[in-house]
Protein backbone atom coordinates (compact mmCIF):
# COMPACT_ATOMS: atom_id res chain seq x y z
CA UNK A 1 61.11 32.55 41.46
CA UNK A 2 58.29 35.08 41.48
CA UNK A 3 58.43 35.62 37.53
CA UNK A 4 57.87 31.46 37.44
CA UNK A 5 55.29 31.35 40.02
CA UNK A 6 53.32 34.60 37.92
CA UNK A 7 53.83 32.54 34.79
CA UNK A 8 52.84 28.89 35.71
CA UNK A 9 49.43 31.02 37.79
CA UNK A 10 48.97 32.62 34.28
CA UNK A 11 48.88 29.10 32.65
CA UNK A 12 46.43 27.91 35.04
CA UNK A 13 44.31 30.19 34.92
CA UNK A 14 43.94 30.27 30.88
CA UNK A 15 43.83 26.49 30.65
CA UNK A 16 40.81 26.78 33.14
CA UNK A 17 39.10 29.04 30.85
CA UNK A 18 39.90 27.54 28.02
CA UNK A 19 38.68 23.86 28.67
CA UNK A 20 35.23 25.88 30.72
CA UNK A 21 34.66 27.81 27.39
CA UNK A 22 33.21 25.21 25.44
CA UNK A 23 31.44 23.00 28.55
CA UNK A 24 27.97 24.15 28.02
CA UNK A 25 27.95 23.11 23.86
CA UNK A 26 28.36 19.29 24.56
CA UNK A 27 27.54 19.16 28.45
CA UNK A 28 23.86 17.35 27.08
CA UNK A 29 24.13 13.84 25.84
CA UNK A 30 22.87 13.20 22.27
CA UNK A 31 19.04 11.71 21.40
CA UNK A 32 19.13 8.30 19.83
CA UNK A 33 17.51 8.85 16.56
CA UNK A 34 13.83 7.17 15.89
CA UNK A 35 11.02 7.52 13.00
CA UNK A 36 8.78 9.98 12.17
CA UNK A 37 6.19 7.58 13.08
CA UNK A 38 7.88 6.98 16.29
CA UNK A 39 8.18 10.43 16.88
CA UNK A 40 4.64 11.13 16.45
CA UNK A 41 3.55 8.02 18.81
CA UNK A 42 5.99 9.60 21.60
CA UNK A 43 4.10 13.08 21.45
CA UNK A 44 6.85 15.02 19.82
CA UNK A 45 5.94 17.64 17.87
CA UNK A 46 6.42 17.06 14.18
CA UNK A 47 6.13 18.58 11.10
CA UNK A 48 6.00 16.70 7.64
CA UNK A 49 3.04 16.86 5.25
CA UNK A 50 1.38 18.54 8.40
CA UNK A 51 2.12 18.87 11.77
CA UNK A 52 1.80 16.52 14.47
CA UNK A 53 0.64 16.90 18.01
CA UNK A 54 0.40 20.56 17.76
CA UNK A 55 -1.91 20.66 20.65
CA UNK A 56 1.03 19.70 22.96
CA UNK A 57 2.63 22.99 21.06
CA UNK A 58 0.25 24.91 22.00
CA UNK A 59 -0.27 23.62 25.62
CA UNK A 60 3.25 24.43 25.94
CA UNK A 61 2.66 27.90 25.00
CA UNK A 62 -0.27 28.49 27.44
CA UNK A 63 1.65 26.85 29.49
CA UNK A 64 5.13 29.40 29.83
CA UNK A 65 1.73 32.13 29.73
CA UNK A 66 0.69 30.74 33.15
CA UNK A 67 3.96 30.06 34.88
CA UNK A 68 3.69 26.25 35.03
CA UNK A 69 6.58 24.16 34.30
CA UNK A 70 6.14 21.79 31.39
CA UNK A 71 8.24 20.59 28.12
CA UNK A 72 8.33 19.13 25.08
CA UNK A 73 10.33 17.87 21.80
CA UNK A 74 10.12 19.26 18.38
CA UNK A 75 11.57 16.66 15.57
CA UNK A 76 12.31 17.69 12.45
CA UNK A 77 13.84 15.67 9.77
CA UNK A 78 16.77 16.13 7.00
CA UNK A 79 15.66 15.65 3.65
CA UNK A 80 17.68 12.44 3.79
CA UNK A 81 15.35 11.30 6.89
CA UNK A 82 17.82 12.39 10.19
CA UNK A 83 16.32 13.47 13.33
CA UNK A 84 17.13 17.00 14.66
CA UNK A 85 15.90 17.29 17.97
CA UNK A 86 14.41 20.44 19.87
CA UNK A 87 13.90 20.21 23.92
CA UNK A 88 12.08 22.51 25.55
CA UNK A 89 11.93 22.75 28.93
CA UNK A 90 9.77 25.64 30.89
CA UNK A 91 10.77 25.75 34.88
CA UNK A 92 8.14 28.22 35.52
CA UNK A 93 10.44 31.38 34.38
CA UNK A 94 13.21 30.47 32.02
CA UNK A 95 13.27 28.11 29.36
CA UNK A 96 16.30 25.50 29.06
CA UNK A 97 16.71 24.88 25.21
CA UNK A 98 18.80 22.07 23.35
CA UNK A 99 19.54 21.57 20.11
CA UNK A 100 20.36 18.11 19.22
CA UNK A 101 21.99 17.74 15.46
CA UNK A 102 24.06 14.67 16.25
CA UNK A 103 22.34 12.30 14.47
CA UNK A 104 22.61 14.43 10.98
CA UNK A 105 24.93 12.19 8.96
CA UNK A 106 25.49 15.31 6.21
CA UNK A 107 25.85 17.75 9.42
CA UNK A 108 29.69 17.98 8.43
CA UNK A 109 31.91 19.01 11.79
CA UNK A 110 28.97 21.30 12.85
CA UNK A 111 26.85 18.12 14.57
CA UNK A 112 26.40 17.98 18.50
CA UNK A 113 24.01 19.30 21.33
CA UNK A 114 23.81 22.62 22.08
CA UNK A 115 22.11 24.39 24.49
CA UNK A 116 21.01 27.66 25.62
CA UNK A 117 18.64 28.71 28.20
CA UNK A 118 15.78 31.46 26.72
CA UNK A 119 12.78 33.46 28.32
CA UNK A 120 10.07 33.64 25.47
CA UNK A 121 8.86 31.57 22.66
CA UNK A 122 7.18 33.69 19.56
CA UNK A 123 6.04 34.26 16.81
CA UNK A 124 5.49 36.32 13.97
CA UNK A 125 3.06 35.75 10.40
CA UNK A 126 4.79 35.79 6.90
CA UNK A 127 3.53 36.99 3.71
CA UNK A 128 1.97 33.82 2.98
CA UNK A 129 -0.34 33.78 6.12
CA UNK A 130 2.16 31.25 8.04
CA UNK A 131 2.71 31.61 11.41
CA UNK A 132 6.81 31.17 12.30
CA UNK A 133 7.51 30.22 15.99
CA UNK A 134 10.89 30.42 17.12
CA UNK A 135 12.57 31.38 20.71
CA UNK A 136 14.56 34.32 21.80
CA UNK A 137 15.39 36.36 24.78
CA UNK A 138 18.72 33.79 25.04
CA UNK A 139 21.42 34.25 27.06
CA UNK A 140 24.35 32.47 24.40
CA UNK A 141 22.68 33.70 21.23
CA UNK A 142 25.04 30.85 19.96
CA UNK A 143 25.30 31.08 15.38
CA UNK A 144 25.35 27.12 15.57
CA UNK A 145 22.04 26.91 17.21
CA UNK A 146 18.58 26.32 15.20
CA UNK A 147 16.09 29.42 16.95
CA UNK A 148 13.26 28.31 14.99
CA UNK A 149 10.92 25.94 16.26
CA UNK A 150 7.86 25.69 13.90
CA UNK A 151 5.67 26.91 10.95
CA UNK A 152 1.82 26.40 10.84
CA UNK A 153 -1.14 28.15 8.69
CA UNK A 154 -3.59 30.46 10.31
């Protein structure tokens, strides 16, 4: 009786780690995709030909530099035209990221929210005098997520 009581306790407790393990991935429902155009109109930051609404970038950024709580949306687009999403939200220490590929139709099996939650958004200047913002200090440092937010000139 004991070695059956050890074994279904064992079973329990794996199965409760195994179907936790994966919560936080898909625990954010998915964006409904729009336009560029809508995209722009909405405030999201986007970047085709140029980038639009970069003052609500940069806001944001003086923003997690004084401690006030504020957010925003990045949307890029596939070269076939599919929203990826990237939601930023600063509580005033920590920032809770997502990463919203579900509405790639080439994804492959890849496609979904993900999520993390970071402390610092940065940047760094390449050889061609762009500046690359992306966000680190995350607690998942999850291979399927997108770290890179932006690229602007000086």
């Amino acid at each position: 009786m004991k070695k059956i009581s050890i074994l279904i306790l064992s079973f329990l407790i794996i199965t409760g780690i195994w179907g936790c393990s994966d919560n936080e991935v898909r625990s954010v429902p998915k964006s409904e995709p729009y336009t560029s155009e809508e995209a722009i109109r909405r405030g999201d930051i986007v970047s085709i030909e140029k980038i639009y609404n970069l003052d609500k970038f940069e806001q944001f950024i003086n923003n997690i530099s004084s401690k006030k709580a504020d957010q925003i949306r990045v949307t890029s687009y596939t070269d076939e035209g599919d929203p990826i999403f990237k939601d930023l939200k600063f509580d005033g220490s920590l920032i809770s990221y997502s990463y919203d590929t579900s509405n790639d139709e080439f994804g492959g099996s890849n496609t979904g929210v993900r999520t993390d939650t970071c402390s610092v958004v940065g940047s760094t200047e390449n050889t061609q005098g762009e500046i690359i913002y992306s966000i680190s200090g995350c607690t998942n440092i999850n291979p399927e997520i997108d770290y890179y937010l932006l690229r602007t000139t000086k």
